[in-house]
Protein backbone atom coordinates (compact mmCIF):
# COMPACT_ATOMS: atom_id res chain seq x y z
CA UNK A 1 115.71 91.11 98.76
CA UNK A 2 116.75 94.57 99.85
CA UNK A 3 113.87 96.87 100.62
CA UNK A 4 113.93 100.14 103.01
CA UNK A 5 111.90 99.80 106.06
CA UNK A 6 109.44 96.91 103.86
CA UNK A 7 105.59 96.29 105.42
CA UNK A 8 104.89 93.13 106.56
CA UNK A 9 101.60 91.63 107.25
CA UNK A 10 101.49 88.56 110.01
CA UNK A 11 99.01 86.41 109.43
CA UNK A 12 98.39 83.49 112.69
CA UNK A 13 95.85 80.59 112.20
CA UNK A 14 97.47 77.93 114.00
CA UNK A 15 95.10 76.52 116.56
CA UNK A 16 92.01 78.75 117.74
CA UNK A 17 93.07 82.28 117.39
CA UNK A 18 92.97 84.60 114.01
CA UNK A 19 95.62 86.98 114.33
CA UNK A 20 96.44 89.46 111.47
CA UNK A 21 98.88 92.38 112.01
CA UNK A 22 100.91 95.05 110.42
CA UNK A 23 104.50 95.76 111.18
CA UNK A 24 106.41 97.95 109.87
CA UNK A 25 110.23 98.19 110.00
CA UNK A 26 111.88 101.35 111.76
CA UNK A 27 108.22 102.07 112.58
CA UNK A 28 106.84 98.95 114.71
CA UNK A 29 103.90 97.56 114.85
CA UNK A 30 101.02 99.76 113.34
CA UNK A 31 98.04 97.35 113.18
CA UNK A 32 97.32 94.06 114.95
CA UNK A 33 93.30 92.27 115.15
CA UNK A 34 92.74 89.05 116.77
CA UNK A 35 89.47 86.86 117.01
CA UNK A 36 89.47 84.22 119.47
CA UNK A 37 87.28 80.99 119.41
CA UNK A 38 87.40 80.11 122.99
CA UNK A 39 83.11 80.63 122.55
CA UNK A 40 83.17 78.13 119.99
CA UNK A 41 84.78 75.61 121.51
CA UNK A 42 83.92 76.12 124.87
CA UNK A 43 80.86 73.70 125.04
CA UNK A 44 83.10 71.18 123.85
CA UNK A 45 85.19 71.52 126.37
CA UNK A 46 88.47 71.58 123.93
CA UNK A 47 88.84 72.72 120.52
CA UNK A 48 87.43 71.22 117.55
CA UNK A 49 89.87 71.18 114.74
CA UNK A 50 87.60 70.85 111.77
CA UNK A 51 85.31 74.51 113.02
CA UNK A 52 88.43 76.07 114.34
CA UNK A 53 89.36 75.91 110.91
CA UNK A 54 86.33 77.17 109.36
CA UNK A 55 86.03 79.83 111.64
CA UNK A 56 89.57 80.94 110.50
CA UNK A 57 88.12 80.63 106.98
CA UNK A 58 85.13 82.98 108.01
CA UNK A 59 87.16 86.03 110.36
CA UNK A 60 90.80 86.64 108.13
CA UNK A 61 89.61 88.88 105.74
CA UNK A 62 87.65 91.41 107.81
CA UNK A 63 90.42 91.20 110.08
CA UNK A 64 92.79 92.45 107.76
CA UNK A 65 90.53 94.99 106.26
CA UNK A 66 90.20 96.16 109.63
CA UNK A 67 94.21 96.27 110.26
CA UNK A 68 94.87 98.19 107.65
CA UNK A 69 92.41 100.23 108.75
CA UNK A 70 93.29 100.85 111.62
CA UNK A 71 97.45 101.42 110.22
CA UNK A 72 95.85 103.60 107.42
CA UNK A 73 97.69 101.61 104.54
CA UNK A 74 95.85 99.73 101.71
CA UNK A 75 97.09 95.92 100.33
CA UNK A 76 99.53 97.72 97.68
CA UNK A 77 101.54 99.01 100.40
CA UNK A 78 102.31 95.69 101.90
CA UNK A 79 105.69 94.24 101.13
CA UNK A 80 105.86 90.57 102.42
CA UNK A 81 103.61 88.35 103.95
CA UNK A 82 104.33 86.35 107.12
CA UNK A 83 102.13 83.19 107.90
CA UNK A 84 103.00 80.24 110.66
CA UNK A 85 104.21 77.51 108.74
CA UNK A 86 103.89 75.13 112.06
CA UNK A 87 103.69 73.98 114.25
CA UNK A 88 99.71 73.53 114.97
CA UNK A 89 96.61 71.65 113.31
CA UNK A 90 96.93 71.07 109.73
CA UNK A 91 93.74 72.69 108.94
CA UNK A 92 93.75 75.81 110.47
CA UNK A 93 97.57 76.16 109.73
CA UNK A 94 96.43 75.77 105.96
CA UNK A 95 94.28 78.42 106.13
CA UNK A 96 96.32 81.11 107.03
CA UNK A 97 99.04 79.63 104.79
CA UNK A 98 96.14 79.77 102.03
CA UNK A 99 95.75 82.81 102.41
CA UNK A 100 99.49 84.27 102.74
CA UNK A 101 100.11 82.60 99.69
CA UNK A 102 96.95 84.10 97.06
CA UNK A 103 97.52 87.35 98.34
CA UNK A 104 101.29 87.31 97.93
CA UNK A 105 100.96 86.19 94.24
CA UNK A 106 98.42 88.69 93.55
CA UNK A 107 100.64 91.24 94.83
CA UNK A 108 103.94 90.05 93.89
CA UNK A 109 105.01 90.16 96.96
CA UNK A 110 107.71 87.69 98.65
CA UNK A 111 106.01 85.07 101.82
CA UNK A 112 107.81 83.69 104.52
CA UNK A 113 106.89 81.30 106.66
CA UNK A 114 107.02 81.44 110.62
CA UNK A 115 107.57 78.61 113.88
CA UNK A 116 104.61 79.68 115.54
CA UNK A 117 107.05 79.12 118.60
CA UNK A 118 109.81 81.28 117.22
CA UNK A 119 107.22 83.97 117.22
CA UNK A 120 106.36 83.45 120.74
CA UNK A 121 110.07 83.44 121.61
CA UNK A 122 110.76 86.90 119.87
CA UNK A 123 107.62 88.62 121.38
CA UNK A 124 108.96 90.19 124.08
CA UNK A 125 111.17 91.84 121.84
CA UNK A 126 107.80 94.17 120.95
CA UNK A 127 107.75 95.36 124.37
CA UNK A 128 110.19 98.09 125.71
CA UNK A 129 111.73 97.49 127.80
CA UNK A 130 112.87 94.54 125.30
CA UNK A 131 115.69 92.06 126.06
CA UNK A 132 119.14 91.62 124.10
CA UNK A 133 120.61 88.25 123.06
CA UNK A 134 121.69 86.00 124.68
CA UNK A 135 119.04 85.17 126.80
CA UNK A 136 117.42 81.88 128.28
CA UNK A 137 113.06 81.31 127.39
CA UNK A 138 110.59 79.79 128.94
CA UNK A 139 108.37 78.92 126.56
CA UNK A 140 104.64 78.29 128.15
CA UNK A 141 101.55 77.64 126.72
CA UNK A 142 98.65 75.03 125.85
CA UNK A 143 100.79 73.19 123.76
CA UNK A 144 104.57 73.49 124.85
CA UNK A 145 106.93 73.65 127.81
CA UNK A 146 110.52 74.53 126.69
CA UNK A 147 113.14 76.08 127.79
CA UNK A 148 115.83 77.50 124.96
CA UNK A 149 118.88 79.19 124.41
CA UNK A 150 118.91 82.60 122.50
CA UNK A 151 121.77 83.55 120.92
CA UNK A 152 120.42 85.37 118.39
CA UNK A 153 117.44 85.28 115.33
CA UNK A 154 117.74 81.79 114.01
CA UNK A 155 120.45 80.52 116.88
CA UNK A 156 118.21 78.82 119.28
CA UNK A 157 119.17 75.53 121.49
CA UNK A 158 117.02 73.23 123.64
CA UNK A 159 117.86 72.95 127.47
CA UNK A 160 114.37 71.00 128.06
CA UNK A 161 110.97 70.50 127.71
CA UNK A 162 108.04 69.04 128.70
CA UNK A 163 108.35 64.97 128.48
CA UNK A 164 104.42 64.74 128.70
CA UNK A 165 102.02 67.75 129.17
CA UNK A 166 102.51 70.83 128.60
CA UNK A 167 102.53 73.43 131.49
CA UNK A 168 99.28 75.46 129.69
CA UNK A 169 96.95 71.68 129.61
CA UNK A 170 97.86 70.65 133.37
CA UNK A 171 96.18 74.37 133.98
CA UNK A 172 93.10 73.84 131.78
CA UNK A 173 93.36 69.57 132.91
CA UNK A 174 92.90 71.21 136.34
CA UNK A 175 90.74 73.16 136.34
CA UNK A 176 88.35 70.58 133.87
CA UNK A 177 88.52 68.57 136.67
CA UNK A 178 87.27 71.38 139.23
CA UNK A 179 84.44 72.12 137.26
CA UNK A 180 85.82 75.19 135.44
CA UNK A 181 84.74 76.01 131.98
CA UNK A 182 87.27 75.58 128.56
CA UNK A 183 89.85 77.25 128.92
CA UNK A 184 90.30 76.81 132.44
CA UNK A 185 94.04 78.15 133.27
CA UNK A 186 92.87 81.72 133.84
CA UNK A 187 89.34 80.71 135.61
CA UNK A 188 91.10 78.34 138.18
CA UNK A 189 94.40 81.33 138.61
CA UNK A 190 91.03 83.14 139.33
CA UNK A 191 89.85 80.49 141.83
CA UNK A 192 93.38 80.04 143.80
CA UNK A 193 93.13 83.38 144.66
CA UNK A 194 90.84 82.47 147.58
CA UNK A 195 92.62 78.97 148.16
CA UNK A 196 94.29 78.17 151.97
CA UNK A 197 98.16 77.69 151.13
CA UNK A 198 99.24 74.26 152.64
CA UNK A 199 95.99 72.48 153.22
CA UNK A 200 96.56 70.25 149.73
CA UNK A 201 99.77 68.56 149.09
CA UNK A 202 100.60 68.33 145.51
CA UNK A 203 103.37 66.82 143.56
CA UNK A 204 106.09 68.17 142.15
CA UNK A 205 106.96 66.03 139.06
CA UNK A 206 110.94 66.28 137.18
CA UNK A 207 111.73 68.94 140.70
CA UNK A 208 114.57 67.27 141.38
CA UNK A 209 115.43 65.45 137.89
CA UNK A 210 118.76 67.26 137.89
CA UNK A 211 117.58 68.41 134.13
CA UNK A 212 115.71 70.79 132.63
CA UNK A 213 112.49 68.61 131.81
CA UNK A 214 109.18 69.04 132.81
CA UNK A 215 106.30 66.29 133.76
CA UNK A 216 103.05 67.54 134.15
CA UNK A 217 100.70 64.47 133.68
CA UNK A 218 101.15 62.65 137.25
CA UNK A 219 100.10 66.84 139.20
CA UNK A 220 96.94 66.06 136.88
CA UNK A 221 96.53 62.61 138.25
CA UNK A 222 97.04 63.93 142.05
CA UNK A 223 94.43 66.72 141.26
CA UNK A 224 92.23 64.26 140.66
CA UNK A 225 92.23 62.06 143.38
CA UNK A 226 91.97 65.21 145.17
CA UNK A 227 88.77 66.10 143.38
CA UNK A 228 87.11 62.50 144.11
CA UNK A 229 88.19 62.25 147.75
CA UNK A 230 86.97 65.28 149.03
CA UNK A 231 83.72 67.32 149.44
CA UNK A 232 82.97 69.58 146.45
CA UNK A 233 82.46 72.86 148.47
CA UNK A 234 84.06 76.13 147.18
CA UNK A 235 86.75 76.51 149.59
CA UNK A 236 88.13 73.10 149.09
CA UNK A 237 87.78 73.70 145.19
CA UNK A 238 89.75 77.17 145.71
CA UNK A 239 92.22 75.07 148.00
CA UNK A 240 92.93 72.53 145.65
CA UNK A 241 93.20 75.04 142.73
CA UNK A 242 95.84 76.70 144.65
CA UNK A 243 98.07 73.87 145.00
CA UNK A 244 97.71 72.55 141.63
CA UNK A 245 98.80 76.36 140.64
CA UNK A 246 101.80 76.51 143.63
CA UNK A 247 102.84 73.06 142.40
CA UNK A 248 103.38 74.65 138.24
CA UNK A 249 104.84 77.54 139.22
CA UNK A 250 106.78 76.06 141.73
CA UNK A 251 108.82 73.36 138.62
CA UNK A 252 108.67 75.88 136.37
CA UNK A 253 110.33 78.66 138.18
CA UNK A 254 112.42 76.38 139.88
CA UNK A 255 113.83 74.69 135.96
CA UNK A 256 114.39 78.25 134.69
CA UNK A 257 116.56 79.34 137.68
CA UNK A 258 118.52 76.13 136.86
CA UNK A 259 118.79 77.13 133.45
CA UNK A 260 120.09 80.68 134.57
CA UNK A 261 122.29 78.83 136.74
CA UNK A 262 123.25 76.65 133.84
CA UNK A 263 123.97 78.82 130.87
CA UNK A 264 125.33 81.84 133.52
CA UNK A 265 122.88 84.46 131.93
CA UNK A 266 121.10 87.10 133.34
CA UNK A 267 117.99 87.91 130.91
CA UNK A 268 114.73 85.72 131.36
CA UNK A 269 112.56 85.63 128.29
CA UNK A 270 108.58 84.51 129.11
CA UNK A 271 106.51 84.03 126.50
CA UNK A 272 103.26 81.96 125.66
CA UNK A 273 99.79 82.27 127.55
CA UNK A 274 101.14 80.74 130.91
CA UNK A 275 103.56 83.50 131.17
CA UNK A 276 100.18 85.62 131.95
CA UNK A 277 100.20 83.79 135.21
CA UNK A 278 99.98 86.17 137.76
CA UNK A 279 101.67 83.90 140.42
CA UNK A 280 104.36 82.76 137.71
CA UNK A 281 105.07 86.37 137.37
CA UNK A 282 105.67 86.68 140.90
CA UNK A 283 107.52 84.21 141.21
CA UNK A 284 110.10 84.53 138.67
CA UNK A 285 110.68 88.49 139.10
CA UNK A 286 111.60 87.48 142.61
CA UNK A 287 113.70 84.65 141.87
CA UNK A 288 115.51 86.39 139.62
CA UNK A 289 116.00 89.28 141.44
CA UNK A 290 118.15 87.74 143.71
CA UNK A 291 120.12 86.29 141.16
CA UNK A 292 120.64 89.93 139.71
CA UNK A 293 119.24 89.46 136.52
CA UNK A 294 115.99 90.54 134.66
CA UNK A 295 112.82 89.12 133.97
CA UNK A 296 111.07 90.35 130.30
CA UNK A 297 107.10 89.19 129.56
CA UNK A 298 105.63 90.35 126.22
CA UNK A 299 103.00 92.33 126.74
CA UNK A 300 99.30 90.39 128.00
CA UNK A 301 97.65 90.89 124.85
CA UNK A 302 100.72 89.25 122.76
CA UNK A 303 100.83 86.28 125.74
CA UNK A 304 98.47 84.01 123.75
CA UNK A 305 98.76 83.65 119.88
CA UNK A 306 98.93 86.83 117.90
CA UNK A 307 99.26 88.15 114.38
CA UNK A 308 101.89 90.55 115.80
CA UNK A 309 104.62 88.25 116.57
CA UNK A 310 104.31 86.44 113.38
CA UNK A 311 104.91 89.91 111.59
CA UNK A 312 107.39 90.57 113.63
CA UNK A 313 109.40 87.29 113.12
CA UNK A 314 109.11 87.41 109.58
CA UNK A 315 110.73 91.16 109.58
CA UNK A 316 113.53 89.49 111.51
CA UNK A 317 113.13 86.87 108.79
CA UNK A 318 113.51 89.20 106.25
CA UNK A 319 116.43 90.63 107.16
CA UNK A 320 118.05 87.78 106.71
CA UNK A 321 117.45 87.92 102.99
CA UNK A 322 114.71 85.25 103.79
CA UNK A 323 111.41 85.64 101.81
CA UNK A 324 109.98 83.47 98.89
CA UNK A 325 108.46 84.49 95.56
CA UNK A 326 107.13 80.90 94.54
CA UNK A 327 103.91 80.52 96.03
CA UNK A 328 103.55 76.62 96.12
CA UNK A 329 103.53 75.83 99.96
CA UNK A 330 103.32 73.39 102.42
CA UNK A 331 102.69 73.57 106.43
CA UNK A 332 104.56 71.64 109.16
CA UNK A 333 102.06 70.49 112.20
CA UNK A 334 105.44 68.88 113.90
CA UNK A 335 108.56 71.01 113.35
CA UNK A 336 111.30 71.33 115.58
CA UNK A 337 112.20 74.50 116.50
CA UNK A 338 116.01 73.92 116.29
CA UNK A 339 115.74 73.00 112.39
CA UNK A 340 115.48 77.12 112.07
CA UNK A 341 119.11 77.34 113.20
CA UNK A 342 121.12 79.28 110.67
CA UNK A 343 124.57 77.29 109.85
CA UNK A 344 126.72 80.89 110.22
């Protein structure tokens, strides 16, 4: 499937964002719309997987009218169609997998579909400056805590991950139990801001495992006990807030240094909404300052999901002569990331 600097549209549905974007090889990325349902869900305090995926149904189209737009191109120009395959919930992944899938057949154009994590892991890759393989990840968001290996497209290898939570829930667990509104990671990084260092002691779960795992579900315990034995002024909110904070950043800064240490590379990859953390960010440039390496974040608007890095993927994707023309399809809520790895 050889084609000279081929169009691809991305196409992201797999939780509560709509992401479509246009990338363009040799070019970059021309077009990329996103509609978020954090509104939606918010008064339910999580999100709702049967109106996530209606609301998916309702915003694709006019966001891709709207990308191509905005890149000046119309559907004939488009050469291949990315979608995330998995992982994520079933209906909202079928959606956008729906959708790949009709339009490619009507336009006879090959599909392929992405790891919704492989796209986080290649994001940074949009930015410039952008990282070269090899490189450790840190993969953080609502629904993961990993840290990989990255040799190369396809050549990926698990160090760790999270045995229980993931880094992004014990932020929005948090701050759910300090009152905060859905999705609270943001709101209670907000909150910490004015929170007195020290006068909370928090946990540190898996800190000194001697792995590379992560256990976030006994810091949400200890926040809560926190919340029921003390007052609920603001201060002690903001105080508690900033030790439930110093106590993530503090494992996972601490378990990607290790896995610096481990693999004896230099580049950091961050990717997924946590790497937005202000404090994380802090953290890590510093750390791995002194260690003489380099710390690469994609850029804040492609930090939570994104039609962008699912474009992008699948022009990695098709490089590799990857790419489909028969449109019968299935999606893959669970998938291991390592299953991707290419045999050569």
């Amino acid at each position: 499937m050889h084609m000279k600097n081929p169009l691809i549209l991305g196409i992201e549905s797999s939780c509560d964002e709509t992401g479509l974007a246009l990338y363009q090889a040799g070019q970059g990325l021309l077009a990329h719309t996103l509609h978020s349902q954090i509104a939606l869900h918010n008064e339910y305090g999580g999100v709702v997987p049967e109106l996530a995926s209606r609301d998916h149904v309702r915003h694709a189209l006019p966001l891709l009218r709207q990308a191509l737009h905005i890149a000046k191109r119309s559907l004939d120009d488009i050469d291949a169609i990315a979608f995330t395959q998995g992982p994520g919930l079933s209906g909202a992944l079928l959606v956008g997998a729906s959708i790949a899938n009709a339009l490619a057949y009507t336009l006879d154009v090959p599909t392929i579909g992405v790891h919704h994590l492989e796209g986080h892991l290649l994001s940074p890759l949009l930015s410039d400056p952008a990282p070269s393989f090899p490189f450790v990840a840190l993969l953080v968001s609502g629904g993961h805590t990993q840290l990989m290996r990255v040799d190369g497209v396809g050549h990926y290898t698990l160090l760790g991950e999270s045995v229980d939570d993931a880094a992004g829930e014990a932020f929005d667990k948090s701050a759910k139990l300090l009152g905060l509104d859905y999705p609270g990671g943001a709101l209670l990084a907000k909150l910490a801001q004015n929170g007195t260092p020290g006068r909370f002691k928090l946990p540190r779960p898996m800190l000194h495992s001697g792995d590379l795992d992560f256990s976030f579900s006994g810091l949400k315990t200890a926040v809560l006990l926190a919340v029921q034995k003390n007052d609920s002024d603001d201060q002690t909110r903001a105080d508690i807030a900033h030790a439930a904070q110093e106590a993530i950043v503090d494992v996972l800064a601490s378990k990607a240094m290790s896995a610096l240490k481990q693999t004896g590379l230099k580049q950091l990859v961050v990717a997924g909404g946590v790497g937005a953390n202000k404090a994380l960010r802090e953290r890590l440039d510093s750390a791995v300052a002194k260690r003489d390496g380099h710390v690469f974040y994609p850029d804040i608007e492609f930090c939570t999901d994104n039609g962008a890095m699912i474009a992008f993927a699948g022009a990695m994707r098709l490089q590799k002569q990857e790419g489909q023309l028969d449109y019968r399809f299935n999606i893959k809520p669970r998938w291991d990331l390592q299953e991707l790895n290419y045999a050569d």
